[in-house]
Every structure is written in C-alpha cells, then in structure tokens.
Protein backbone atom coordinates (compact mmCIF):
# COMPACT_ATOMS: atom_id res chain seq x y z
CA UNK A 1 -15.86 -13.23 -5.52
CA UNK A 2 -16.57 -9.87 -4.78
CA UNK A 3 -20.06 -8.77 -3.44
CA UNK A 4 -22.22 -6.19 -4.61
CA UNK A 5 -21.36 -3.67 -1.75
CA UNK A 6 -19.21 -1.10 -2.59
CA UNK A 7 -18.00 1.84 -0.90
CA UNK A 8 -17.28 5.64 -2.58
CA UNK A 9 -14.47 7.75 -1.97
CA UNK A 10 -14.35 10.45 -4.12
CA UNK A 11 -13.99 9.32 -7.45
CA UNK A 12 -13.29 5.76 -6.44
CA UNK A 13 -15.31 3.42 -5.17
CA UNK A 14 -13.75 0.04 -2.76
CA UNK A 15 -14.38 -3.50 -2.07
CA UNK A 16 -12.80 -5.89 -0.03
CA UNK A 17 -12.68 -9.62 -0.06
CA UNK A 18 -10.44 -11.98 2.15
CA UNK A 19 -9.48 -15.61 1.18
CA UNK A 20 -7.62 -18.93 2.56
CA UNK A 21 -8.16 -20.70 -1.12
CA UNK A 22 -8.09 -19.31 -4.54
CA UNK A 23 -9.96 -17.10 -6.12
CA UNK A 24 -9.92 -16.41 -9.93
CA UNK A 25 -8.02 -13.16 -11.29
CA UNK A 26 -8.83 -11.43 -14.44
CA UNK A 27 -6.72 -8.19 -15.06
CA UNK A 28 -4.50 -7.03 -18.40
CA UNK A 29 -1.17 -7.38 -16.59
CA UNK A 30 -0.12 -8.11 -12.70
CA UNK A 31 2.73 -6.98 -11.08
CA UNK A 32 4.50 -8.43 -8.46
CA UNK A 33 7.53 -6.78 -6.56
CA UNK A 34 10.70 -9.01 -6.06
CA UNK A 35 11.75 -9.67 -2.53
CA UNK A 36 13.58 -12.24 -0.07
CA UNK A 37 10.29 -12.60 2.06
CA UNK A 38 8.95 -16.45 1.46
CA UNK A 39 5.35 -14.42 1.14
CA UNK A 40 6.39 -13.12 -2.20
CA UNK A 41 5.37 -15.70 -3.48
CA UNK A 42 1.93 -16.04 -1.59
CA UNK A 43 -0.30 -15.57 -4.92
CA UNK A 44 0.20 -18.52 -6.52
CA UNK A 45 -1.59 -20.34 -3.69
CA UNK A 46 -4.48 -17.81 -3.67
CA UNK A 47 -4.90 -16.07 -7.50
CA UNK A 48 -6.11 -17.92 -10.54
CA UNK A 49 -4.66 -15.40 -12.92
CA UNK A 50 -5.88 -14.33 -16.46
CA UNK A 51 -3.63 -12.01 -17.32
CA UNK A 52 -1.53 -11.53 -20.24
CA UNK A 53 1.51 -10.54 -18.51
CA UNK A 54 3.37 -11.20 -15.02
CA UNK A 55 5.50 -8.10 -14.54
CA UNK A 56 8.19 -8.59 -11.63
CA UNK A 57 9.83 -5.32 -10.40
CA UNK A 58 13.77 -5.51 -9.34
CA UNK A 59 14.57 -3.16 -7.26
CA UNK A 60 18.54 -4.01 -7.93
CA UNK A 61 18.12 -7.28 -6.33
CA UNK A 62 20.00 -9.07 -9.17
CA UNK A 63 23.76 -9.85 -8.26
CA UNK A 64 23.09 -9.36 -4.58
CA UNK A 65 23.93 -13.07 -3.79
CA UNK A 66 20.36 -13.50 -2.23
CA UNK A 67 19.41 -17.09 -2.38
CA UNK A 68 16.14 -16.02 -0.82
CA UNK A 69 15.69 -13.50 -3.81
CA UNK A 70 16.74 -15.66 -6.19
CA UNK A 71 14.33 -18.85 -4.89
CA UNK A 72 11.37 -16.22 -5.23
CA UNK A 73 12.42 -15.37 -8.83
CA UNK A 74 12.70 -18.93 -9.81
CA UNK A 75 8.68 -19.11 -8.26
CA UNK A 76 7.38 -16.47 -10.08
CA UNK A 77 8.67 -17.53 -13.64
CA UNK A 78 7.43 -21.10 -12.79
CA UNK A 79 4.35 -19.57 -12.02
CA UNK A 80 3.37 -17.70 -15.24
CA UNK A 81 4.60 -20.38 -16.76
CA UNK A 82 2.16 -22.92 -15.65
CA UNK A 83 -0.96 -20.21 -16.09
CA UNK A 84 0.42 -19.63 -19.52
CA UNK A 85 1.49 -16.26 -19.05
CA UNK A 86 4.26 -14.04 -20.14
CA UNK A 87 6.98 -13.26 -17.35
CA UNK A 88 8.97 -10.12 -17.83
CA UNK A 89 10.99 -8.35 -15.49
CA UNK A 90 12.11 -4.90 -14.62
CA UNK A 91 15.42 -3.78 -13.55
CA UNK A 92 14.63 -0.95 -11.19
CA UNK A 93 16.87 1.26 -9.03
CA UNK A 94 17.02 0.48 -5.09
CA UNK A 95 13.57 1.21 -4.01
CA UNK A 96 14.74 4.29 -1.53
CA UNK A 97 15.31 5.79 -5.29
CA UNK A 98 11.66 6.56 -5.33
CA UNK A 99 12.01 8.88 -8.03
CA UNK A 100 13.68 7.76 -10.77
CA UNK A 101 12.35 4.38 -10.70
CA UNK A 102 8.58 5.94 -10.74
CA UNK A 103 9.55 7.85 -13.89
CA UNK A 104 10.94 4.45 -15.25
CA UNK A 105 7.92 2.68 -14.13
CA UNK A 106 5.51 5.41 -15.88
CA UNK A 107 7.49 4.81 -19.13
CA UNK A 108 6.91 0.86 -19.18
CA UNK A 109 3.65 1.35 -18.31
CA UNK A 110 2.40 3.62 -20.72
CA UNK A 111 4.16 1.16 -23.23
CA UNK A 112 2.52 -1.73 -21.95
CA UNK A 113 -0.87 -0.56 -22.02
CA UNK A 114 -0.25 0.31 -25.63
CA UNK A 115 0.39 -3.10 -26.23
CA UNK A 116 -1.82 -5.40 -23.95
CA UNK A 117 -4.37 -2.75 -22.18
CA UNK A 118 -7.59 -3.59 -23.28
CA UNK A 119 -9.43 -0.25 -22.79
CA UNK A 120 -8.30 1.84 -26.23
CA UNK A 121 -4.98 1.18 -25.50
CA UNK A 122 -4.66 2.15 -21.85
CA UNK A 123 -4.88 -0.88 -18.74
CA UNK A 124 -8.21 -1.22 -18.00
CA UNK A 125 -7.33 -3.36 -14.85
CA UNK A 126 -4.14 -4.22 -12.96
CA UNK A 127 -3.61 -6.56 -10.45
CA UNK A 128 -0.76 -5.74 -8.04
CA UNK A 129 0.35 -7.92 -5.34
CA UNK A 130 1.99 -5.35 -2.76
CA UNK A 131 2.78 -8.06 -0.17
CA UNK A 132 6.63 -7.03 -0.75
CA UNK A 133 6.05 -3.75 -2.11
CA UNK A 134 7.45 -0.56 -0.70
CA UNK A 135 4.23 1.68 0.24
CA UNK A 136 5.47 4.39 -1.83
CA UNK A 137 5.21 2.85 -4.84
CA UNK A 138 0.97 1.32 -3.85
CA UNK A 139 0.41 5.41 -3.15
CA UNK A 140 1.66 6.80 -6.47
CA UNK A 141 0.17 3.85 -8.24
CA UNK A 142 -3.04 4.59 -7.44
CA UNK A 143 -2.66 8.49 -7.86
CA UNK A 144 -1.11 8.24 -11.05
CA UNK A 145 -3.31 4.92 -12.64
CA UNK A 146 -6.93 6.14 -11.13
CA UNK A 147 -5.61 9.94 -11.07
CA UNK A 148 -4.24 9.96 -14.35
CA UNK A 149 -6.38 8.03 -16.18
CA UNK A 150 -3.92 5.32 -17.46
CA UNK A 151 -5.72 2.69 -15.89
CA UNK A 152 -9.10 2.09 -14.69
CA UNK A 153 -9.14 -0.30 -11.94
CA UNK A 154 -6.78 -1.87 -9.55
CA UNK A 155 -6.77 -4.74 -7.81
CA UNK A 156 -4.67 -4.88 -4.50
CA UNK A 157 -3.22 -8.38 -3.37
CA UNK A 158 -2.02 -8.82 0.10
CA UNK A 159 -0.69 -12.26 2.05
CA UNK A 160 -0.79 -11.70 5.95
CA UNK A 161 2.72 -12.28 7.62
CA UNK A 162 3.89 -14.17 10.11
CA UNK A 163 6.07 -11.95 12.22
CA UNK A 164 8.91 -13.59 15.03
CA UNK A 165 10.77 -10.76 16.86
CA UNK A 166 12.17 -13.47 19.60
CA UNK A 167 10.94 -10.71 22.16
CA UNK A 168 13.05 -8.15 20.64
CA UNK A 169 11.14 -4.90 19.74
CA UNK A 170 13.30 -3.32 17.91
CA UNK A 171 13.79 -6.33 15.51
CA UNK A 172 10.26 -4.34 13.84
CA UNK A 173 12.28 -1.21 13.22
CA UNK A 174 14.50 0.19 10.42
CA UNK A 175 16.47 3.70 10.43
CA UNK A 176 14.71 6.33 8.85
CA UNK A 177 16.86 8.42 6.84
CA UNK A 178 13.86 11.36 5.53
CA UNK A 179 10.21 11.67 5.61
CA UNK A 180 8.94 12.60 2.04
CA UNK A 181 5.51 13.23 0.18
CA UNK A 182 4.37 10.90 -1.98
CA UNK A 183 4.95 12.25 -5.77
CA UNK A 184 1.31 13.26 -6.89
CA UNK A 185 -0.61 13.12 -3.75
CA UNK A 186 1.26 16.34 -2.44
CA UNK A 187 -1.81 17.86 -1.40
CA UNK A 188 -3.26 21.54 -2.06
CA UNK A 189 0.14 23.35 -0.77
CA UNK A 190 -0.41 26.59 1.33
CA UNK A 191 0.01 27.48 5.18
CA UNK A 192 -3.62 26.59 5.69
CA UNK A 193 -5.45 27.58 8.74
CA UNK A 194 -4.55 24.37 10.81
CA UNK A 195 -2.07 21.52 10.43
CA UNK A 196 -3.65 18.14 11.37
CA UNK A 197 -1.19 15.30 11.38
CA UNK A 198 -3.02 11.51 11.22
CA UNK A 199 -1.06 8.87 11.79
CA UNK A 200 -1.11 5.40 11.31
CA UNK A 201 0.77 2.87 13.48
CA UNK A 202 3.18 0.15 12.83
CA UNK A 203 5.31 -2.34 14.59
CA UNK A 204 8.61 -0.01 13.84
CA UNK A 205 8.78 1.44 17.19
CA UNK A 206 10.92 3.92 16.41
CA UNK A 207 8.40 6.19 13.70
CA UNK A 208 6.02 8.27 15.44
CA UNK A 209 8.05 10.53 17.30
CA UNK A 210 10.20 12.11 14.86
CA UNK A 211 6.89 12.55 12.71
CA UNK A 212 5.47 14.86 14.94
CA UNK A 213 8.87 17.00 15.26
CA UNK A 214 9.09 16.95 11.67
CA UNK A 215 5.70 18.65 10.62
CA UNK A 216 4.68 20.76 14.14
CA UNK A 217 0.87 20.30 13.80
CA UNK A 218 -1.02 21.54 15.48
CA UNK A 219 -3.18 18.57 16.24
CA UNK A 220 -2.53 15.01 16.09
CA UNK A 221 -4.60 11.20 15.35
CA UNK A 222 -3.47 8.11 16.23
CA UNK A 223 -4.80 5.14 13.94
CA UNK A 224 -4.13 1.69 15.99
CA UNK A 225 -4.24 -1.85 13.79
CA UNK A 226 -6.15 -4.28 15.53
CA UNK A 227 -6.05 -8.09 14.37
CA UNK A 228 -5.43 -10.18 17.67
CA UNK A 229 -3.29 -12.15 15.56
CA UNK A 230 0.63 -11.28 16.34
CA UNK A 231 0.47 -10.66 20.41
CA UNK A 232 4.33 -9.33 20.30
CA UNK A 233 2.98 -6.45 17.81
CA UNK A 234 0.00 -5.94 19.61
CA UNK A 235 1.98 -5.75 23.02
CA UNK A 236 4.21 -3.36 20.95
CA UNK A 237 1.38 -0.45 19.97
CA UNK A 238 0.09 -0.25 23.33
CA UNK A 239 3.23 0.74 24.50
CA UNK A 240 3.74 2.83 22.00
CA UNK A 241 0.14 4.23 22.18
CA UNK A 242 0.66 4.95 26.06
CA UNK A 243 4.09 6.88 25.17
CA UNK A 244 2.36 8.90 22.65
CA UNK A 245 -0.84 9.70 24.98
CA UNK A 246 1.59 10.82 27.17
CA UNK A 247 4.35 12.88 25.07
CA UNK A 248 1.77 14.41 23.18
CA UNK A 249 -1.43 14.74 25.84
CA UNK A 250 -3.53 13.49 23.30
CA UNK A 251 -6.87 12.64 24.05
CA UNK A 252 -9.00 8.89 23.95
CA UNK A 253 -11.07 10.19 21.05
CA UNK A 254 -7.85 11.06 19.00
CA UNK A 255 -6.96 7.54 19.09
CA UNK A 256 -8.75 4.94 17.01
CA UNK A 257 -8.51 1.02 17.07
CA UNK A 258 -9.57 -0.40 13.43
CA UNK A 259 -9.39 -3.76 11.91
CA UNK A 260 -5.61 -4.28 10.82
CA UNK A 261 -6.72 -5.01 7.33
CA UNK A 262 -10.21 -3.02 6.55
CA UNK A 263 -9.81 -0.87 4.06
CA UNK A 264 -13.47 1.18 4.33
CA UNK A 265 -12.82 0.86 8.46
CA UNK A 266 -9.38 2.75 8.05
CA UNK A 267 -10.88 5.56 5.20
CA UNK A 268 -14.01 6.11 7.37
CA UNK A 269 -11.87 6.51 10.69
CA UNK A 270 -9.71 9.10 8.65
CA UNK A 271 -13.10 10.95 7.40
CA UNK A 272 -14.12 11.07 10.91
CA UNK A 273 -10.69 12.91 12.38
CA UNK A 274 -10.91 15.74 9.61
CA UNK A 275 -14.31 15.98 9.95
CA UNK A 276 -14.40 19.68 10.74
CA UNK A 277 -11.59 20.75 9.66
CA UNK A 278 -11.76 23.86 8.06
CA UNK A 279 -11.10 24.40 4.31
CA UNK A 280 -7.49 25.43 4.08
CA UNK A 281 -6.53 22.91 6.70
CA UNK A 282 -2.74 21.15 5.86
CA UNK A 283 -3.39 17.32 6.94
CA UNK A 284 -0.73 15.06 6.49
CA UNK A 285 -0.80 11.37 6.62
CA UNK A 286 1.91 8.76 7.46
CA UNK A 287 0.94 5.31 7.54
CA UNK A 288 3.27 2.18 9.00
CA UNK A 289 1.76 -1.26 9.88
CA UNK A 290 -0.51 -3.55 6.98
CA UNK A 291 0.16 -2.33 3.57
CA UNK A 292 -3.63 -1.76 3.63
CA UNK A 293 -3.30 1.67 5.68
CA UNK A 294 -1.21 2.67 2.25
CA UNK A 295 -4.03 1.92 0.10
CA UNK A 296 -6.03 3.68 2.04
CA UNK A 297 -4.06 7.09 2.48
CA UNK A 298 -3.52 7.50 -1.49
CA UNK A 299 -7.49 6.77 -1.66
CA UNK A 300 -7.92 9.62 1.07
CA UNK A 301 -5.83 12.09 -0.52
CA UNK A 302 -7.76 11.60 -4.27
CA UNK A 303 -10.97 12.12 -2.19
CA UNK A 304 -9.41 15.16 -0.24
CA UNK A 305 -7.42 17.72 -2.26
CA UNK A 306 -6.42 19.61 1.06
CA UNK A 307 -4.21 16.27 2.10
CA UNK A 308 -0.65 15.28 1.52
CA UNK A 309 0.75 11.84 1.97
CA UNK A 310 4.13 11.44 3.58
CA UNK A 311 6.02 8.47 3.50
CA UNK A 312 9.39 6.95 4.92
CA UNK A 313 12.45 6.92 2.95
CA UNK A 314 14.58 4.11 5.15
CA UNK A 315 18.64 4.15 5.29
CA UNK A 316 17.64 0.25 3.89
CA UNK A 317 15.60 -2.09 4.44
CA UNK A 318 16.39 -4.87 7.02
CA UNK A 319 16.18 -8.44 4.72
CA UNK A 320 14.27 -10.55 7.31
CA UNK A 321 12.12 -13.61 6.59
CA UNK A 322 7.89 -13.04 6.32
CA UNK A 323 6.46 -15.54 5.83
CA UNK A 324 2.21 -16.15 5.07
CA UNK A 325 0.20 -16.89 7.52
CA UNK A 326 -2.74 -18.36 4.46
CA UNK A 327 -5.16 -15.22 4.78
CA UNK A 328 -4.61 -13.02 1.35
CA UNK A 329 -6.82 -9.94 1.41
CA UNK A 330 -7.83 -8.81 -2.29
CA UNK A 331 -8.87 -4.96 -2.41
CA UNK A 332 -10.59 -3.48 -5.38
CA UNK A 333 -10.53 -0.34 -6.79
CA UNK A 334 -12.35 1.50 -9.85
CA UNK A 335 -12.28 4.95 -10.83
CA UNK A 336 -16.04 5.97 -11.44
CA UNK A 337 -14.96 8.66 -13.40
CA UNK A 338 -13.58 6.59 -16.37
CA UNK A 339 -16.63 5.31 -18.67
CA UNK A 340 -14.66 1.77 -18.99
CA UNK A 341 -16.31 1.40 -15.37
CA UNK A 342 -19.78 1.22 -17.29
CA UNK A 343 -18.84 -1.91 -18.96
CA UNK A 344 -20.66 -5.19 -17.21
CA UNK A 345 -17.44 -7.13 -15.56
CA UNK A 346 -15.40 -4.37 -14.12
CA UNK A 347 -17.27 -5.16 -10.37
C-alpha cells in the first residue's frame, strides 16, 4: 500500500497514501472516536482491518438522544463484528474535558498494550481513525505514543467531508471559549528571543484573529489549505486571507498555499517559516482546517523542542452532518528511535 518513500522528522519518519477502495489494515488495536457525522463510519468502506480490538471513544455521547450517534454506534459494532474483532467502548468525559479524559485514556492504554500489544507488552502499532476526532486528542497521541515510547507506530485514518454551508459562512464556525497548549507538546518554555506565531487556516471564520491578540508575536505565518474541492471554503480563506494581509500587514511570502491534505507539504512549509529563527525563539502553532494540519503540528513540535502547540477549547461543538466524499487519506507514522521499527513489516 504504502511506497518505499518516506520522509524524516526528527525522530519520526511519514508516509502518505490516499484511497477510493480498500486497503488492508494490520495494527494491535484501532480506535475510532464516536460522533453524529455519517463519516464516522467511513472506514469500513476503505480499511480491511487485522486488529485485535476496535476501541470506540464516548465522549458522553450515551443518553444524549442522538439518533445520529446512536446509528454510528450500531455501525461500528456491526463492523468488528463481521472482521471478527473485539468491540469495546470507552465512556469518556465531554471532549472540551481534555484533561481528564487524556489521563483516562493513558490508563486504558497502558492496560491494553499489556494485554494485546505485540511489542513486549507495549502497542507496537495503532490505527486511529481521527475523521471525528477532536485535534487535541491526534496531538497528544502522537506525543505521548511516539514520545513516550508506549507505542511504536501510528497509523492516521482520515475520510474527506462533504461540507454544505447553504451560503452561510458562519455555519463553519463554533465559539471559542480558551486557547490552550496541547499537554506534552508545551514546548521549551522561556521568553525566548522572538515569538513566531504559524498558523494554520480553517473554514471557522471566526479563529485567527483572537489568536494573534492572545499570544502578541512578534511575527506571524499564514498556512492556506488548498484542495479545489469545496468552492464555499475556498471562497471563505481568501477572504479571510485578504483580512489578515490587511489587519496584520503581513507579507506574500508569510503566506503559504499547500495541498489540504499533504502531510510532508504542510511539515516542510512549517520548516521553511522557522527557518532562521534563532535558538530561543517561542513559536506557537494553531492549526484549524483538515485534521491533517494536526498531525502535522504534534510531528513539528517532536522535531522542534523550541515549539508549543496550541489548540481550541470550543464552548461545544455544533452537531452538524459530514458526510464522505469516498477519498480516505491513510498517514503513517514510526518512531525510528524504537528498535521494534527494525523489524521487516513495520513500513
């Protein structure tokens, strides 16, 4: 599935593959988050898993009368049922209660990988489809799993959306109650001799501008997703992009177009705006738009001790329907320092 072209950042090296058919899976557990988007359920048409467990994460979506939720539920059982796997839940907190459901998630995973990991008793790959998942909880995965050691490798699902605004901007926006840093990817702390902020943009129209007010750098990127796919979203970020140009007098170089879903396009265009930047430099990253641009900041900040991910706590999340559009991106990660990399089917 994957070729033999990888990429290294830092101690982890990327690939990328993108699908409309299926492609077969083999991982120690996958976990899926539960949600009332239709593409929840997107994996089933694209992943021939071989795992040994299908772990669904509830953010308190039981009991909240959500036929949608419910329907996707139903799916996923059905699903490891017919690839023979087990299907276990877990009853999590509302995601905005980042915190306690991390140290909750730590705990089961630690246990599971004493039972089913198959790398002297840690998970020596998991396959996580973050179509539905809050970008909070991608970013500490991958800082605590390839940071910590606890698992090896990671493989990243993602179905491509279907988006209908009805010409209503704001229908891509949610109130933003706090910016926060991602637990573990907190950066090297200090004043630092500069404070670069790199940001990556999103349909939610309303993010950008109280980013800036909130951490006073001193200079500012602008990373712009590019697929030519959703013209209301594209129409959206060049009006946004021409606001911010404005507001902020920021020059053409500080703003960079990359593919909407390329993970080594999005690293490499981050690289390239801290290029330069001096050694005790604060650089903060906040990434909306495909949960790719998550994937990519937590892989940034392993590579780059001097940067701190920040991400957006909402007031709640608004429960509209995304559905697939049949593209499902698959993006693999391994960390190259753990010696189960050495062993012949990891890549």
């Amino acid at each position: 599935m994957f070729s033999n072209s990888y990429r290294v950042y830092g101690n982890i090296a990327v690939s990328e593959h993108v699908t409309e058919t299926t492609v077969p899976i083999k991982a120690d557990i996958a976990i899926v988050a539960l949600g009332w988007e239709s593409r929840c359920t997107a994996l089933e048409k694209h992943c021939e898993l071989d795992v040994r467990q299908l772990l669904v994460l509830d953010f308190a979506l039981k009991g909240s009368g959500s036929a949608a939720v419910e329907k996707s539920r139903q799916a996923l059982s059905e699903f490891a049922s017919r690839r023979g796997v087990e299907f276990s839940e877990l009853s999590l907190n509302p995601s905005i209660d980042y915190q306690r459901n991390m140290h909750t998630l730590q705990v089961s995973l630690t246990e599971i990988g004493r039972k089913l990991g198959t790398y002297h008793g840690t998970l020596r790959r998991v396959f996580v489809d973050c179509s539905t998942m809050p970008r909070i909880y991608m970013q500490w995965l991958i800082a605590y799993g390839l940071g910590g050691g606890s698992i090896h490798a990671i493989d990243f699902g993602y179905a491509e959306g279907t988006y209908k605004s009805d010409g209503d901007a704001t229908a891509f926006s949610s109130q933003v109650d706090r910016y926060e840093t991602v637990p573990l990817l907190e950066g090297s702390g200090g004043m630092g001799d500069e404070k670069l902020l790199l940001v990556g943009l999103g349909g939610d129209a309303d993010m950008f501008y109280g980013l800036v007010h909130e951490f006073s750098p001193e200079r500012v990127a602008v990373l712009v997703p590019r697929s030519e796919l959703h013209s209301e979203v594209d129409s959206l970020l060049d009006l946004q992009i021409a606001k911010v140009k404005e507001m902020y007098r920021l020059e053409d170089d500080e703003i960079s177009d990359i593919p909407a879903f390329g993970l080594a396009s999005c690293l490499d265009a981050m690289k390239a705006h801290v290029a330069g930047t001096g050694k005790r430099a604060v650089i903060s990253v906040f990434v909306g738009g495909p949960k790719v641009q998550a994937i990519a900041t937590a892989i940034f900040a392993c590579s780059d001790k001097r940067v701190q991910v920040k991400a957006r706590i909402p007031k709640s999340y608004p429960h509209r329907e995304v559905g697939a559009n049949g593209r499902y991106h698959i993006y693999r990660l391994i960390d190259l320092t753990s010696p189960a990399c050495s062993l012949t089917d990891t890549w």
